[in-house]
Protein backbone atom coordinates (compact mmCIF):
# COMPACT_ATOMS: atom_id res chain seq x y z
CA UNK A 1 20.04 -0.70 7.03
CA UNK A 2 19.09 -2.81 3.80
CA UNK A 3 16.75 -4.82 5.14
CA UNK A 4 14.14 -6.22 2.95
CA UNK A 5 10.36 -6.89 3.51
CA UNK A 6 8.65 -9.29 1.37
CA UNK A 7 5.27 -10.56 0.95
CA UNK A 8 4.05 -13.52 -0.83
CA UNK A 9 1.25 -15.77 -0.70
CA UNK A 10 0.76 -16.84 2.77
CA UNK A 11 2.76 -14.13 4.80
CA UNK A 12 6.32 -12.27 5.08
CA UNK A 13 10.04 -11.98 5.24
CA UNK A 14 12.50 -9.62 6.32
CA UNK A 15 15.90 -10.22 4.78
CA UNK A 16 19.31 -8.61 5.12
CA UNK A 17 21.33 -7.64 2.57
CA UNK A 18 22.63 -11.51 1.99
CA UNK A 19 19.14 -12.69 1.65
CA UNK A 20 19.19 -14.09 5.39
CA UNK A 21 15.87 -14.54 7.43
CA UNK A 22 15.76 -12.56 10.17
CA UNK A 23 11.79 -12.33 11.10
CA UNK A 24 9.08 -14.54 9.56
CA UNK A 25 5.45 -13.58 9.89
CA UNK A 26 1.93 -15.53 8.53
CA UNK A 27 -0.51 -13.50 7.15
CA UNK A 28 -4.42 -13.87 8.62
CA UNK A 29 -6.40 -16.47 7.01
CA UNK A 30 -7.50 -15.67 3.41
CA UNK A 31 -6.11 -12.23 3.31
CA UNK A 32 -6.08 -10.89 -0.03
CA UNK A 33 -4.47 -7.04 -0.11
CA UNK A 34 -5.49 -4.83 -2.56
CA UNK A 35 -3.05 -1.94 -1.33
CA UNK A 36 -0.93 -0.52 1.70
CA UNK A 37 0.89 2.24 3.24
CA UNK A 38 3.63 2.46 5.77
CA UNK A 39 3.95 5.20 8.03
CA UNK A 40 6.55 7.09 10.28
CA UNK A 41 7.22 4.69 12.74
CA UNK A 42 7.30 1.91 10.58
CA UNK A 43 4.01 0.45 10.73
CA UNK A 44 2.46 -1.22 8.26
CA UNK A 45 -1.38 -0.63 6.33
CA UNK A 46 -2.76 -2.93 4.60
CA UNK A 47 -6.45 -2.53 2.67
CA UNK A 48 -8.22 -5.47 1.35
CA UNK A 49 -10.59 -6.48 -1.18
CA UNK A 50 -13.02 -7.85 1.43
CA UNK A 51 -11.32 -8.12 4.83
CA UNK A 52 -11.11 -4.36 5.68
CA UNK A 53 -7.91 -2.50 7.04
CA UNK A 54 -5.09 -4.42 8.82
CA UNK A 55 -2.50 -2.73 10.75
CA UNK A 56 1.04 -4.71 11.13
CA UNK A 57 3.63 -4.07 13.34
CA UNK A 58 7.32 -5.73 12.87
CA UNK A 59 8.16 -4.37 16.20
CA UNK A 60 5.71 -6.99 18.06
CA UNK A 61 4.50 -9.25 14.49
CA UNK A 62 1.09 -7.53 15.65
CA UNK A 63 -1.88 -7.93 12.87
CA UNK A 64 -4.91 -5.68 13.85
CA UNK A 65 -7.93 -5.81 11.69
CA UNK A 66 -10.21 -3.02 11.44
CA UNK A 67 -13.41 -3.82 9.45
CA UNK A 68 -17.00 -2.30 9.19
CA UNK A 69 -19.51 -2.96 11.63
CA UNK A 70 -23.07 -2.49 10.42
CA UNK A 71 -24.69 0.98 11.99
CA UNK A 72 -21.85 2.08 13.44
CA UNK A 73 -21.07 5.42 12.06
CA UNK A 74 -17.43 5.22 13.25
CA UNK A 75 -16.43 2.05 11.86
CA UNK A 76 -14.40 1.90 8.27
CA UNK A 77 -17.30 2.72 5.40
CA UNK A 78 -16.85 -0.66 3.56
CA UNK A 79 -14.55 -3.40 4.02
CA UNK A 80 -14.11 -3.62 0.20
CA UNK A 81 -10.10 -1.23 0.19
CA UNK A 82 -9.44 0.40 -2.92
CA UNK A 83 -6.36 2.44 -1.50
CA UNK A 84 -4.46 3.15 1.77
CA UNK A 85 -2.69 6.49 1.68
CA UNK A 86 -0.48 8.23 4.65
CA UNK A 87 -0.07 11.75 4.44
CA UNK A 88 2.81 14.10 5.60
CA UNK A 89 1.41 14.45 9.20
CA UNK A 90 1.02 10.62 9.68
CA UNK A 91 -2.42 10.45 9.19
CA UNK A 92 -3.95 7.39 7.49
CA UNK A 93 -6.56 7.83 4.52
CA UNK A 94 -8.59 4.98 3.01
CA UNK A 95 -10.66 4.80 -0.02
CA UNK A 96 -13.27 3.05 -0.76
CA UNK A 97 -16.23 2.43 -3.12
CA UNK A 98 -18.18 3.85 -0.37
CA UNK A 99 -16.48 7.18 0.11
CA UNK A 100 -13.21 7.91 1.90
CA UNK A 101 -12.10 7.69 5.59
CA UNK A 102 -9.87 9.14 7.86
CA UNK A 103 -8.43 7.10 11.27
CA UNK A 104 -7.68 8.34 14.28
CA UNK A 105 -4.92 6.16 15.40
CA UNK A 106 -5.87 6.50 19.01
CA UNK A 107 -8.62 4.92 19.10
CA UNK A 108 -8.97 3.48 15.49
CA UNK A 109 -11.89 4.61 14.50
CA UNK A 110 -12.84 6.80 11.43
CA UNK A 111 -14.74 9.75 10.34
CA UNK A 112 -16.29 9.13 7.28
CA UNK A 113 -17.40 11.09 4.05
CA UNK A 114 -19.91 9.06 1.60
CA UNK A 115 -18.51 9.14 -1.76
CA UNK A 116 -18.36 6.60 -4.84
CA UNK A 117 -14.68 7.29 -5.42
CA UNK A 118 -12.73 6.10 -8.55
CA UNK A 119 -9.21 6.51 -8.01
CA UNK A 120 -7.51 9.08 -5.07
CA UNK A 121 -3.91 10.69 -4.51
CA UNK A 122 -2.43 12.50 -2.11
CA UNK A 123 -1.41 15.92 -4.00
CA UNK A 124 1.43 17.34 -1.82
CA UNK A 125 2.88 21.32 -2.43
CA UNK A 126 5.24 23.15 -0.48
CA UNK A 127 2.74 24.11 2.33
CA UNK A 128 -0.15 21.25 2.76
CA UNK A 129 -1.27 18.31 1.55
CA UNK A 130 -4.54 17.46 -0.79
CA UNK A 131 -7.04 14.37 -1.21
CA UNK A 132 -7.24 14.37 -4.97
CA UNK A 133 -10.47 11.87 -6.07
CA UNK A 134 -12.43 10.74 -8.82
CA UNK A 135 -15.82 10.51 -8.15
CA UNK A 136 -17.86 8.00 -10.57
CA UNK A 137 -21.25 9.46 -11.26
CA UNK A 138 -23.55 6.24 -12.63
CA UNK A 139 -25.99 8.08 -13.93
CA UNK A 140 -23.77 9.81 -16.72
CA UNK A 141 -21.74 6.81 -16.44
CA UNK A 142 -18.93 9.55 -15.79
CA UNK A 143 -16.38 10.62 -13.44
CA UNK A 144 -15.36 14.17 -11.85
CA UNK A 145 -11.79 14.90 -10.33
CA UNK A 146 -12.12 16.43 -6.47
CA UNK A 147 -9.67 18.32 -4.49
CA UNK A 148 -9.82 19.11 -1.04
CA UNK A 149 -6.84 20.64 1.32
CA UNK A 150 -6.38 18.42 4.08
CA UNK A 151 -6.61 20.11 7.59
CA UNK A 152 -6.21 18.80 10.76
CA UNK A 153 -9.60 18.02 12.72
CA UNK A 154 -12.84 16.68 11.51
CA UNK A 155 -12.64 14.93 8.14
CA UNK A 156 -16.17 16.69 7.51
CA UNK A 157 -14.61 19.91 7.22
CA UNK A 158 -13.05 18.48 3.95
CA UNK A 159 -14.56 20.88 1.01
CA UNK A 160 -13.88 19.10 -2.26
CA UNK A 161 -13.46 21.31 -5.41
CA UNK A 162 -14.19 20.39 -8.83
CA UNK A 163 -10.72 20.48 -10.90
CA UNK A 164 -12.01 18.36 -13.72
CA UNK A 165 -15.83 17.18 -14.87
CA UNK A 166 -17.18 14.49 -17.07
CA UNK A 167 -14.48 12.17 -17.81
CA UNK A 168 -16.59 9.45 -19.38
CA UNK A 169 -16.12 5.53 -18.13
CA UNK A 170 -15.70 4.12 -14.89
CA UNK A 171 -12.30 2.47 -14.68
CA UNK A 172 -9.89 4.04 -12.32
CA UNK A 173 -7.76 7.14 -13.18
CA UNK A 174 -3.94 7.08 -12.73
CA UNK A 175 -2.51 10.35 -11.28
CA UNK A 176 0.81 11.85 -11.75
CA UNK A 177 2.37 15.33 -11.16
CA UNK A 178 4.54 17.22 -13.84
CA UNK A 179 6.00 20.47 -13.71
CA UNK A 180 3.96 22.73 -15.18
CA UNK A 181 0.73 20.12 -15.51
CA UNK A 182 -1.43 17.56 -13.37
CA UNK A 183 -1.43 14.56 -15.52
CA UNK A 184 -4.86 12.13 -15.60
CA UNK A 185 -4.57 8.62 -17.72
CA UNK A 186 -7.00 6.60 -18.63
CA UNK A 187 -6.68 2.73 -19.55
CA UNK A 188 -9.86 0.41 -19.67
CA UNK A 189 -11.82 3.62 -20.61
CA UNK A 190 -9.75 4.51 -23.00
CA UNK A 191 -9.84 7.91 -23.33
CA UNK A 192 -6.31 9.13 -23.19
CA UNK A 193 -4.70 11.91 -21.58
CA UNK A 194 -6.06 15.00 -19.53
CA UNK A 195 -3.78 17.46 -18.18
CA UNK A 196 -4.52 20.03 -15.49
CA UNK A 197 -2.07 23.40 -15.54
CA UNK A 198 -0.04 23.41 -11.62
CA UNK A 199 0.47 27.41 -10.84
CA UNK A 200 4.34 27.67 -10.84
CA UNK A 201 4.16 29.91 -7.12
CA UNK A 202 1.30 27.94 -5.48
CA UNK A 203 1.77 24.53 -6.88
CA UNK A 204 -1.95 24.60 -7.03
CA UNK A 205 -3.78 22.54 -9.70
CA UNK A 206 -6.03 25.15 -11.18
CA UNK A 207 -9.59 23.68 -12.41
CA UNK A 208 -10.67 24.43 -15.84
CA UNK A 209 -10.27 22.82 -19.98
CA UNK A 210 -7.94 20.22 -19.51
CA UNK A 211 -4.72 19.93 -22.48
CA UNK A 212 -6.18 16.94 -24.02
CA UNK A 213 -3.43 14.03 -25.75
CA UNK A 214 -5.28 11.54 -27.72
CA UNK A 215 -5.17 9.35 -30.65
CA UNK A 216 -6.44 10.84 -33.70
CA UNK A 217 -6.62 8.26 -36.49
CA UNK A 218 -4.66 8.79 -39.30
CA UNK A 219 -3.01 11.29 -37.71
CA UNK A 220 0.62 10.12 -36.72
CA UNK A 221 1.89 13.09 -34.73
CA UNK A 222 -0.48 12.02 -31.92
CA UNK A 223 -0.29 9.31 -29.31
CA UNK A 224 -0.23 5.81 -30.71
CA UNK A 225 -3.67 5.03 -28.45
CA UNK A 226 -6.09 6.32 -25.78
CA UNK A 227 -5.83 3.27 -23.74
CA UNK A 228 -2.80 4.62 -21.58
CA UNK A 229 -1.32 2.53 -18.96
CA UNK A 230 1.58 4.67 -18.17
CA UNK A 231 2.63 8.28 -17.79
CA UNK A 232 6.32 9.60 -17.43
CA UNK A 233 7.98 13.41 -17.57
CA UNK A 234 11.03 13.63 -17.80
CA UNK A 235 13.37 16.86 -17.01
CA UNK A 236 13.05 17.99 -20.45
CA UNK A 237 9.11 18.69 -19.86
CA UNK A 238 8.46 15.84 -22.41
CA UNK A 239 5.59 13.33 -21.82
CA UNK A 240 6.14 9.72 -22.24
CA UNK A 241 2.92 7.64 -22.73
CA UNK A 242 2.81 4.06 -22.23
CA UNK A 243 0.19 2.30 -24.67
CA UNK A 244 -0.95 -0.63 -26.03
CA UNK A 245 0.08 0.50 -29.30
CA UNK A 246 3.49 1.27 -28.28
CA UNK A 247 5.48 4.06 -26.77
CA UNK A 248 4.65 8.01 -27.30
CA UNK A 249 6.67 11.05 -26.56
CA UNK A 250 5.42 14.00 -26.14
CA UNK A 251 6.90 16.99 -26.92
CA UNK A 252 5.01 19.73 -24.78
CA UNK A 253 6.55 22.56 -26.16
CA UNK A 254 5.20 21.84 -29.66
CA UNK A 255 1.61 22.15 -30.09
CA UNK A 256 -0.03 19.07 -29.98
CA UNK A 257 -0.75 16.90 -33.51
CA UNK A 258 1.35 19.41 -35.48
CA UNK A 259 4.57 18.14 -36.93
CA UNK A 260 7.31 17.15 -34.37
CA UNK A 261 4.41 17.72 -31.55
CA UNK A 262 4.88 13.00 -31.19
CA UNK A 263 6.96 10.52 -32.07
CA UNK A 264 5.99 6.67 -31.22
CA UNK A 265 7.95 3.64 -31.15
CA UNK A 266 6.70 0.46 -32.14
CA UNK A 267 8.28 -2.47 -32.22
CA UNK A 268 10.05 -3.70 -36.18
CA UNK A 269 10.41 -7.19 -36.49
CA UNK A 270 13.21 -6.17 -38.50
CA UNK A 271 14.67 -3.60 -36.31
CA UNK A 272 16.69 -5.53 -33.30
CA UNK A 273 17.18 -2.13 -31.56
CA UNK A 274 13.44 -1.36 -31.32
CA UNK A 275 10.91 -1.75 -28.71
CA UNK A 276 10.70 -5.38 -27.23
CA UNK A 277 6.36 -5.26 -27.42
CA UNK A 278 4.03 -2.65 -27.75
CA UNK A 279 2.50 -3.01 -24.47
CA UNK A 280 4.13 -0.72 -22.14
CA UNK A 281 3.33 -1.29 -18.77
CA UNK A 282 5.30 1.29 -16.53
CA UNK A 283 8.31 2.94 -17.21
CA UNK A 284 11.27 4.43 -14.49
CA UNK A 285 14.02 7.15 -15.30
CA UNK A 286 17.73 5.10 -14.88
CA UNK A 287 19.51 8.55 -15.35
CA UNK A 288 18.49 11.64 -17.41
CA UNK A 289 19.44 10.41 -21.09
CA UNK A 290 17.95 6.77 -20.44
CA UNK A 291 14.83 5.02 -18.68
CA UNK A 292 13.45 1.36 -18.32
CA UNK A 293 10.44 0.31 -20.28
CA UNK A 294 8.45 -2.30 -18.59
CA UNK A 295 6.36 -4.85 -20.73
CA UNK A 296 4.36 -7.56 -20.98
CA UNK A 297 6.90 -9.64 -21.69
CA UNK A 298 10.02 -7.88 -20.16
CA UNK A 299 12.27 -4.87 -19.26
CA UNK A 300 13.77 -2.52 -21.92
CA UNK A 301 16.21 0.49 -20.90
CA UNK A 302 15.81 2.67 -23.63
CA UNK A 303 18.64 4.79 -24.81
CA UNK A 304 17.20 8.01 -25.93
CA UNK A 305 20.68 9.39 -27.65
CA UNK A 306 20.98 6.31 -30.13
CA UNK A 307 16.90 5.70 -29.95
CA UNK A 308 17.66 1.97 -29.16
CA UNK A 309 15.71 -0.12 -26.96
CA UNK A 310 18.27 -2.67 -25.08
CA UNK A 311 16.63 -5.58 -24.47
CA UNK A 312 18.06 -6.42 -21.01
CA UNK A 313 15.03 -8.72 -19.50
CA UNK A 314 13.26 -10.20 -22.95
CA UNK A 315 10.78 -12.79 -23.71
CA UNK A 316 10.44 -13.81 -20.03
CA UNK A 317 7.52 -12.81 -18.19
CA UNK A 318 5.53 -9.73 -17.59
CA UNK A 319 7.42 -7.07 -15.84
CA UNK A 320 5.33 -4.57 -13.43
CA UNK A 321 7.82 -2.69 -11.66
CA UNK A 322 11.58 -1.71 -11.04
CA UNK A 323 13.48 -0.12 -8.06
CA UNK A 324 16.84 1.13 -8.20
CA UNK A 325 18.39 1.50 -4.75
CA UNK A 326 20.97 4.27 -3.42
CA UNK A 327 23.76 1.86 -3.69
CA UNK A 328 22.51 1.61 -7.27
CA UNK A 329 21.37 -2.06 -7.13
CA UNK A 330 18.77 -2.52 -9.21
CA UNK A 331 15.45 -5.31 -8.57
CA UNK A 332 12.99 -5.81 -11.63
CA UNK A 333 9.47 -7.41 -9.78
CA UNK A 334 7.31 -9.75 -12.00
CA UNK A 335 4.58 -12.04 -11.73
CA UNK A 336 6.94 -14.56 -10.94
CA UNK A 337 9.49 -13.20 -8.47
CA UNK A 338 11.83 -10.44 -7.72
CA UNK A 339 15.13 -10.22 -10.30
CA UNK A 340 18.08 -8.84 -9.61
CA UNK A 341 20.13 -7.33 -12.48
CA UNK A 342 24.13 -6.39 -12.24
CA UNK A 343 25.86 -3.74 -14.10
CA UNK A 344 28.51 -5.38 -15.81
CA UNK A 345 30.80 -3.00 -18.07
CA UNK A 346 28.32 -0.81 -18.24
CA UNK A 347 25.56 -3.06 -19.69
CA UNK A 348 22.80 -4.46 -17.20
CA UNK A 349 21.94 -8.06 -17.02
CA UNK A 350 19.53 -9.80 -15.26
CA UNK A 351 20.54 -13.93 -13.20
CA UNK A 352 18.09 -16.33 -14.82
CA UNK A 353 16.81 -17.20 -11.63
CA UNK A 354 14.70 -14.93 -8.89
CA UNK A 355 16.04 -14.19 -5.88
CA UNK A 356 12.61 -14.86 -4.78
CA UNK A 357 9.90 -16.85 -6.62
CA UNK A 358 7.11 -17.32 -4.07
CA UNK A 359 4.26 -14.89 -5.93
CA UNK A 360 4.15 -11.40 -7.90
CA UNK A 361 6.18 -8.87 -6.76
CA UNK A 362 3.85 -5.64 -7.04
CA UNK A 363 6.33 -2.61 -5.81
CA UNK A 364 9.10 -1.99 -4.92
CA UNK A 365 10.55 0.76 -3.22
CA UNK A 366 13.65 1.42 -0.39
CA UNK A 367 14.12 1.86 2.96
CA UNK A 368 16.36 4.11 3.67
CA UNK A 369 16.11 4.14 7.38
CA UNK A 370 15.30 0.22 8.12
CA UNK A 371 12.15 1.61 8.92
CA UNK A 372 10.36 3.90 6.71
CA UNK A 373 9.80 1.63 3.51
CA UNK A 374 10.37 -1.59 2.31
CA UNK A 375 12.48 -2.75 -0.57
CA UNK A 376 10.11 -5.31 -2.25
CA UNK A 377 6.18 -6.24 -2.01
CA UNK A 378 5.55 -9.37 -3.38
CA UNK A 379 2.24 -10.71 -3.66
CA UNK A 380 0.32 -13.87 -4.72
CA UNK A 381 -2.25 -13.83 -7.80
């Protein structure tokens, strides 16, 4: 099944595979997601900035919202969603500025624990899952990185762990798991790179000094900036940063700042094989010698062998993310549309027009089953 779901200002679609309709569904009035997760049986969650937690099914075109009703200790903490999060035994987390909440899909209501979280993941190993959270401390005007196992029963049992303390500013981390480290960026905050050591047996992040990957001025052999909107491994244990001063690899076998430790690329005006722009937004792996760049003006698929940048989607719009299916088509989402782009001799290009062109498309990812994903989200400013 290759069935799309789409949202865009207003409500959603699901498409075949020829771009048919074959369901149409309005969203409530003024809702506004901020986030969602979709779960075994194909049910949709969506948080929102202000309206709560809405639960969609496509069986019956169902909306359910679940908001916060004042003294009520088992309502949702706040109706202000940061992130909506399923884990591996189908249970639904949301986070909040208020703390984070667990539902119990019976009879939808949640237990709660108050925290000011900044940022959550759900860390999985080999044996359980973890609720991984950055907790913003105003008074130091810092942040600390929580884990806690998650075990079935009372959310109150959770026992959060310090794995990381005093990461200064309040913007929201971005999470993402290597092989041999737990990687934390930074953007607005600006503070670069910490990463955590994973024990090779457990898979256990294991608390203690961070390896730190900043910018040292004058000091080229370290990342071209601390404001880091992207982080990438690839199989080679090398990490990519995406800046706004360009592109950094990272060679984690070197130690880091000593010579051969980083190399960034910038773009050359005179240099038609480099880097489109300097601001990298996201990047995805296209096979194990090549990966796209994502920018704010387009999509690059950089060639790591020759160390050109192919400019496939360039001077166009700002690209936010890219989905390669298992029939290999690939769909580029902007803040204009969804793309697709067609392999053509072995070069990619993209049709000048979207396929769709209704709002921003803000993920996309596949479903494999007609029933556990959707292809694209796209979403209105």
């Amino acid at each position: 099944d290759k069935n799309f779901w789409l949202f865009f200002p207003g409500g959603l679609v699901k498409l075949g595979p020829d771009l048919s309709v074959l369901q149409r569904n309005g969203f409530p009035p003024n809702f506004n997601m901020s986030s969602f997760g979709l779960d075994a049986d194909g049910v949709f969650w969506f948080g929102t900035w202000d309206q709560g937690l809405y639960r969609f099914d496509p069986n019956d075109s169902s909306f359910i919202n679940i908001r916060n009703v004042p003294g009520d200790d088992y309502s949702l903490r706040s109706n202000s969603v940061n992130d909506v999060m399923v884990d591996r035994d189908q249970n639904i987390w949301v986070a909040s500025a208020k703390g984070v909440s667990k539902l119990h899909r019976k009879n939808l209501e949640f237990t709660n624990v108050d925290l000011q979280v900044s940022g959550s993941t759900i860390y999985k190993t080999k044996e359980k899952d973890f609720l991984v959270i950055g907790k913003f401390d105003p008074i130091t005007q810092s942040k600390g990185i929580f884990m806690a196992p998650i075990l079935p029963g009372n959310l109150t049992a959770l026992q959060f762990q310090p794995i990381l303390t005093h990461v200064p500013g309040n913007d929201m981390p971005r999470f993402y798991k290597g092989k041999r480290y737990f990687w934390i960026s930074t953007n607005a905050g600006g503070k670069g790179i910490f990463g955590l050591p994973i024990n090779p047996k457990s898979e256990m992040i294991e608390p203690g000094p961070p390896l730190r990957i900043v910018n040292v001025p004058d000091n080229p052999k370290t990342i071209g900036s601390d404001q880091v909107r992207a982080v990438w491994e690839d199989l080679e244990e090398n990490l990519w940063a995406g800046t706004d001063a360009g592109l950094s690899k990272v060679n984690l076998r070197i130690p880091y700042g000593e010579e051969g430790s980083v190399v960034t690329y910038k773009h050359l005006d005179a240099d038609t094989n480099s880097i489109h722009v300097n601001t990298v937004n996201q990047m995805y792996p296209e096979n194990e010698r090549s990966f796209w760049v994502l920018d704010s003006k387009g999509a690059d698929l950089f060639h790591r062998d020759s160390q050109h940048f192919e400019h496939v989607f360039k001077n166009r719009e700002i690209a936010d993310n890219l989905y390669k299916t298992s029939d290999g088509t690939l769909f580029l989402g902007t803040i204009k549309g969804l793309y697709e782009a067609k392999k053509i001799h072995g070069r990619y290009f993209v049709e000048a027009a979207p396929l769709w062109s209704k709002g921003e498309v803000t993920a996309i990812q596949e479903d494999r089953l007609g029933r556990r994903g959707v292809d694209a989200i796209a979403e209105g400013d």
